[in-house]
Protein backbone atom coordinates (compact mmCIF):
# COMPACT_ATOMS: atom_id res chain seq x y z
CA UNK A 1 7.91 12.45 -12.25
CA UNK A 2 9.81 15.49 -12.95
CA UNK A 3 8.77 18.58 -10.13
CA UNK A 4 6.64 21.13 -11.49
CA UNK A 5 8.95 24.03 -10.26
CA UNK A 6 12.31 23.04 -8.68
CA UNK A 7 14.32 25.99 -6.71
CA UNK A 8 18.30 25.77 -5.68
CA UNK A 9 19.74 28.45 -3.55
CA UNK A 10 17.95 31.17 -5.27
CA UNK A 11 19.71 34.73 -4.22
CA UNK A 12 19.03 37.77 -4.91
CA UNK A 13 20.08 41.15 -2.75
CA UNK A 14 18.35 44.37 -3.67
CA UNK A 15 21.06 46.79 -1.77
CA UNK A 16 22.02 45.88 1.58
CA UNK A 17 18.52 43.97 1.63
CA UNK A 18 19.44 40.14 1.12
CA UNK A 19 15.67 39.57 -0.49
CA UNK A 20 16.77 36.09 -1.69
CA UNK A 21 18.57 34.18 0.99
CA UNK A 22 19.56 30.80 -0.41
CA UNK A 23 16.01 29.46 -0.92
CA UNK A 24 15.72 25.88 -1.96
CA UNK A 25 12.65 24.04 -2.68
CA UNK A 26 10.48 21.76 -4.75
CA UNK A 27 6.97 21.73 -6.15
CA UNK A 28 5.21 18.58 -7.26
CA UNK A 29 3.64 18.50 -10.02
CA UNK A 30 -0.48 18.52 -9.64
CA UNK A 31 -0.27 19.55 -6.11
CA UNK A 32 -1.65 22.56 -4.09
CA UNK A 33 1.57 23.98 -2.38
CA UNK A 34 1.36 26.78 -0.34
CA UNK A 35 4.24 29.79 0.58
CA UNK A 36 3.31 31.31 3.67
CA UNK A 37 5.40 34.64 5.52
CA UNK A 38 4.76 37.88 6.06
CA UNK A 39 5.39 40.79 4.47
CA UNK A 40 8.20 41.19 3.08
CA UNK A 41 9.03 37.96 3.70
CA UNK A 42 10.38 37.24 0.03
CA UNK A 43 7.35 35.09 -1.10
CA UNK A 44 6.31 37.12 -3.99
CA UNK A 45 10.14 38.14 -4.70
CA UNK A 46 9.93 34.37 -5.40
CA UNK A 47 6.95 34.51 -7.07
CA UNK A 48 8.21 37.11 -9.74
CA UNK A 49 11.57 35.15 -10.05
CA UNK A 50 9.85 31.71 -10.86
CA UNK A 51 8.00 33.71 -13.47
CA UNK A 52 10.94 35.20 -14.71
CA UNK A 53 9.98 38.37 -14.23
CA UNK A 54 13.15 39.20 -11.14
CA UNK A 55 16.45 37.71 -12.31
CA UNK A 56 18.34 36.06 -9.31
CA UNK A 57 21.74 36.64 -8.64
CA UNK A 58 22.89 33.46 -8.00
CA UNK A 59 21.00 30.09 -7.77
CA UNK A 60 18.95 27.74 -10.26
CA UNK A 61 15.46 27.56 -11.31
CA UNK A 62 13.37 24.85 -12.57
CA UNK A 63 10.28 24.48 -14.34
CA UNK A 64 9.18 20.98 -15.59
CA UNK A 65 12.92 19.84 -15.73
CA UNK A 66 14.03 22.59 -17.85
CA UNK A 67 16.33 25.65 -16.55
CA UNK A 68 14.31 29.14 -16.47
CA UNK A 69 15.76 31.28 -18.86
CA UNK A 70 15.39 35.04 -19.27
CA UNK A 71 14.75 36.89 -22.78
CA UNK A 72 11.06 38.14 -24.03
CA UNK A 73 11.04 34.88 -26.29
CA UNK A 74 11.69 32.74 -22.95
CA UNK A 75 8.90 34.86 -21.19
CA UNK A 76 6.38 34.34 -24.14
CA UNK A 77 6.82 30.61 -24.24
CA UNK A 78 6.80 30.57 -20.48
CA UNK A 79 3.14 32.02 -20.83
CA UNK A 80 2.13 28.78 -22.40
CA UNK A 81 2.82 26.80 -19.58
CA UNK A 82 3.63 28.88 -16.16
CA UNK A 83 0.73 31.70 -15.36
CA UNK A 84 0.10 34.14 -12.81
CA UNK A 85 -2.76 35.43 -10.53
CA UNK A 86 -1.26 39.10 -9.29
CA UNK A 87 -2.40 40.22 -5.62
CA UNK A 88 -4.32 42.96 -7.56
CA UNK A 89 -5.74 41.51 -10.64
CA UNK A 90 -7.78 45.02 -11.80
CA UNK A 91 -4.11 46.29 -12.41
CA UNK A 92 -3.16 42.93 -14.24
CA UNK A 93 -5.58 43.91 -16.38
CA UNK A 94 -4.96 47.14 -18.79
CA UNK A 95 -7.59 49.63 -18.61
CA UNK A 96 -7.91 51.21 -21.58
CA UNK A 97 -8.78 47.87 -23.21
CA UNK A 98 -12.48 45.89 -23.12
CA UNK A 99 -11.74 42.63 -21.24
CA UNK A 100 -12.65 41.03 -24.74
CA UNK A 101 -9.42 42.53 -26.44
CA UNK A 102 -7.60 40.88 -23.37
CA UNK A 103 -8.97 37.18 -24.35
CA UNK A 104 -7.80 38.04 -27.87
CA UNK A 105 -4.11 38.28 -26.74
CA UNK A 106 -4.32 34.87 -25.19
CA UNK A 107 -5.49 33.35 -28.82
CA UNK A 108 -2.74 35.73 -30.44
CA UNK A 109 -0.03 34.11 -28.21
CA UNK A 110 -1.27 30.93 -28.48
CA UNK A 111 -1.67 31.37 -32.04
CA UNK A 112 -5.23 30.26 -31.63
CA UNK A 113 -7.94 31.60 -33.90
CA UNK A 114 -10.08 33.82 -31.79
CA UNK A 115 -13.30 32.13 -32.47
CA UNK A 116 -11.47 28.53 -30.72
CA UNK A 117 -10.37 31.63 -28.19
CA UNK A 118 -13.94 32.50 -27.28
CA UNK A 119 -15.76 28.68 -27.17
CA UNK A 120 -12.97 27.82 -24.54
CA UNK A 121 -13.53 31.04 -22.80
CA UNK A 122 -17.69 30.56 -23.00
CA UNK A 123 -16.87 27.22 -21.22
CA UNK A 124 -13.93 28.96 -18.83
CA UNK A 125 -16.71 31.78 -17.55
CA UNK A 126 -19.33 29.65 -17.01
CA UNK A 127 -17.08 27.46 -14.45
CA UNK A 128 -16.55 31.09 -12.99
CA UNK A 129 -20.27 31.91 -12.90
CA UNK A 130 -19.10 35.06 -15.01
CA UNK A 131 -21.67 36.64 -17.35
CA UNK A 132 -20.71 36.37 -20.84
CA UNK A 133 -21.34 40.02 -21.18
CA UNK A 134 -18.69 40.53 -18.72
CA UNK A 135 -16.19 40.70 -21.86
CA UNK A 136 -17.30 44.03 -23.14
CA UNK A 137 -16.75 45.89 -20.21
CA UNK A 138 -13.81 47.64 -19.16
CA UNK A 139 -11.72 46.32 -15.97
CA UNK A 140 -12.99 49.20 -13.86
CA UNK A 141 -16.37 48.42 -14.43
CA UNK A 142 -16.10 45.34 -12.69
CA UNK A 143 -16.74 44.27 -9.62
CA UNK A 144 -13.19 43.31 -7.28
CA UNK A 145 -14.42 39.72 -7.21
CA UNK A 146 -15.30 39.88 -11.02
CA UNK A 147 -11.99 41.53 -11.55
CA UNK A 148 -10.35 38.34 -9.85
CA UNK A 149 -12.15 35.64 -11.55
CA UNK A 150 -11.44 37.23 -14.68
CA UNK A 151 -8.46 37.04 -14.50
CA UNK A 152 -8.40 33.62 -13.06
CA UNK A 153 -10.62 32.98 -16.50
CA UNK A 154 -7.41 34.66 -18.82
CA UNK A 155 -4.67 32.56 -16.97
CA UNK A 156 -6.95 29.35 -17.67
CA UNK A 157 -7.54 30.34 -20.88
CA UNK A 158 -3.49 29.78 -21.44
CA UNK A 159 -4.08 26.17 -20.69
CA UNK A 160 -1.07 26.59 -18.11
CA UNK A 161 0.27 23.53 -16.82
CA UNK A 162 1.16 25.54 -13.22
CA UNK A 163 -1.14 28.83 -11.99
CA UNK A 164 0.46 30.84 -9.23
CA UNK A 165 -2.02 32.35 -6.92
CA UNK A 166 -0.79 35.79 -4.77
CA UNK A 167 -2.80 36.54 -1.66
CA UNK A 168 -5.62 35.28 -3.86
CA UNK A 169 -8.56 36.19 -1.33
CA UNK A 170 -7.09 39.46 -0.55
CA UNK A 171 -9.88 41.89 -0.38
CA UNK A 172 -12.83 40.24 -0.85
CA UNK A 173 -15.62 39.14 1.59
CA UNK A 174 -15.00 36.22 3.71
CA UNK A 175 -18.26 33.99 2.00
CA UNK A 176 -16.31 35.07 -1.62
CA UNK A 177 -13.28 34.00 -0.20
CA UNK A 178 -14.43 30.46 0.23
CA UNK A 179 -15.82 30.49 -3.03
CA UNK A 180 -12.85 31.09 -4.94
CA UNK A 181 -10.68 28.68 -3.23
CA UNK A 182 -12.72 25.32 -3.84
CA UNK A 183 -12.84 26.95 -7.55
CA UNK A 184 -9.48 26.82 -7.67
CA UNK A 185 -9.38 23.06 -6.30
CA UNK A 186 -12.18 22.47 -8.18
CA UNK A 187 -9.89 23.51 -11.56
CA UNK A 188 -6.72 22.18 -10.05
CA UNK A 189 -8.08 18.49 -9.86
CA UNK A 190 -10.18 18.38 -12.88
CA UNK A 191 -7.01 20.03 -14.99
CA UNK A 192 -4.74 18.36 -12.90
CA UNK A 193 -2.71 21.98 -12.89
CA UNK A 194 -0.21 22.48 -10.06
CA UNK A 195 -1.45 24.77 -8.00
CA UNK A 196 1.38 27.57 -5.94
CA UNK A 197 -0.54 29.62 -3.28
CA UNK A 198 1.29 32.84 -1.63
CA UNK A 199 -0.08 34.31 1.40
CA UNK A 200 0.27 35.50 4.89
CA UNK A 201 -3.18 33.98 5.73
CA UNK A 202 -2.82 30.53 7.90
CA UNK A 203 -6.15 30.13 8.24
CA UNK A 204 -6.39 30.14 3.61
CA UNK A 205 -3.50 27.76 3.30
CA UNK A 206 -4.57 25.52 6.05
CA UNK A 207 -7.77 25.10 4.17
CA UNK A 208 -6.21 24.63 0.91
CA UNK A 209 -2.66 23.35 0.50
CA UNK A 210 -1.44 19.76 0.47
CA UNK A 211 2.40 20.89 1.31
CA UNK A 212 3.99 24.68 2.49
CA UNK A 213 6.97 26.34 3.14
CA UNK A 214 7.22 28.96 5.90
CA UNK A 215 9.43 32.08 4.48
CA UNK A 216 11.26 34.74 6.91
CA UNK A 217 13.33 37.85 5.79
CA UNK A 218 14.14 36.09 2.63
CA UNK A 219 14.45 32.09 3.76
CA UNK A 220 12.52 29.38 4.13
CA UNK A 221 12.62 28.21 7.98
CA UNK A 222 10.96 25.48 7.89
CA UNK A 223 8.22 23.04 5.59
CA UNK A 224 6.31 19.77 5.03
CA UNK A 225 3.04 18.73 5.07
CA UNK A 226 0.61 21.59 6.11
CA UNK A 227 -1.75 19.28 8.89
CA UNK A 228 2.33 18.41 10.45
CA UNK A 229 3.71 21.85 9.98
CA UNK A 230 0.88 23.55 11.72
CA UNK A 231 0.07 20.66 14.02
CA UNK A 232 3.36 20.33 15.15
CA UNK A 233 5.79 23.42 14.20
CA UNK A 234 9.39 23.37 14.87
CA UNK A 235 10.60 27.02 14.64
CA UNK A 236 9.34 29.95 17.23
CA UNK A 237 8.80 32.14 14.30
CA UNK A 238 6.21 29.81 13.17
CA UNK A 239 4.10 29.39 16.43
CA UNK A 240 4.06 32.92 16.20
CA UNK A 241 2.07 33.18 13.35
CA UNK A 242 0.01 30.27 14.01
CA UNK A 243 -0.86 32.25 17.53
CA UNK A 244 -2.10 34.98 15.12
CA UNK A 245 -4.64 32.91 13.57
CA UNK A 246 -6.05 30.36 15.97
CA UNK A 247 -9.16 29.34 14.65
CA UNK A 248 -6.63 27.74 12.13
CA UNK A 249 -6.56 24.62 14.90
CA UNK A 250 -10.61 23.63 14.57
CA UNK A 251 -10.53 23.76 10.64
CA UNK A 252 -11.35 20.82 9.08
CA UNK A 253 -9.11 20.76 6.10
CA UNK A 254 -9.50 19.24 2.73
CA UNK A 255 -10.65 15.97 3.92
């Protein structure tokens, strides 16, 4: 099976700052993979690249077999397939524009008419225990954890084949937190959608990920299967995070 998202020595150097170091790595398709670092790490330089949102100075980028390539006509069919949940999702969305004028830009792209739009979306909120009347109201008259599930609810609504979370829990209460990441294996296994998690939180991607990558001042230092890359890390850098978060070690995980 081709990999969802397939990276080869992606570069990219903004200055003196090498925030790109050679990264190489590969993303199954219908997986939960997680990208774990710090800040400033390079994870969501990464994130923005695979979108096609940073151009790369040197190095190759994959997604379902087919080379990214760069252009607003290569961004807007991108959409269809490849979508994005941003670390703050209230500025995702614009704010001088009712949430329902939002969900009509998804059925304008798709070139869906909006009344198909809005019988997916009744269906989309209600997996989201959103209120329908959340569509008439304006992104600042939402709650934070409304704000993020709506936005979950506009990236679904793009029937993407691959959703890319960043620091999806950040912010919100620590019972909403656990909430929002069995939704999103909850959607991941009944869409079978691959599913790329960014964080700095060990403790989220222990919980959640299949498979993760460990990123350092632009590199990836080491990877593999998150219960053998936490059990049993290889690189200093990485038993220094886990030390950070050590209830990480009694969490039963996924199974």
């Amino acid at each position: 099976m081709t990999d969802a998202i397939a990276i080869s020595n992606a570069q990219l150097r903004f200055g003196e700052t090498a925030a790109l170091d050679g990264v190489s790595l590969t993303i199954p398709q219908g997986t939960c993979f997680g990208i774990v670092g710090e800040s400033g790490s390079g994870k969501t330089t990464l994130m923005r690249a695979v979108l096609g949102l940073q151009k790369l100075d040197q190095g190759e980028i994959r997604i379902l077999g087919k080379p990214l390539v760069h252009g607003r006509a290569a961004l807007r069919e991108r959409a269809s397939f490849i979508q994005p949940i941003f670390q703050d999702p209230a500025a995702s969305l614009s704010p001088r524009s009712r949430i329902r004028t939002l969900m009509n830009e998804v059925g304008t792209v798709l070139r869906e008419p909006h009344a198909a739009t809005h019988e997916r979306l009744a269906v989309i909120l209600g997996r989201l225990s959103l209120p329908p009347g959340v569509i008439d109201k304006y992104p600042h008259e939402i709650s934070g954890g409304q704000a993020r599930r709506v936005a979950i609810a506009r990236a679904l609504l793009m029937k993407p084949s691959i959703l890319i979370a960043d620091e999806p829990t950040a912010g919100l209460d620590v019972s909403v937190q656990g909430d929002l990441l069995n939704l999103l294996q909850d959607i991941r296994r009944s869409q079978n959608i691959t599913l790329v998690v960014i964080s700095h939180n060990l403790a989220i991607m222990r919980l959640i990920a299949e498979n993760a990558v460990v990123m350092r001042a632009g590199n990836v230092i080491e990877g593999g299967e998150v219960g053998s890359l936490f059990g049993s890390p290889q690189e200093v850098y990485t038993r220094d995070l886990l030390a950070a978060w050590p209830s990480i070690r009694a969490v039963n995980t996924k199974g």
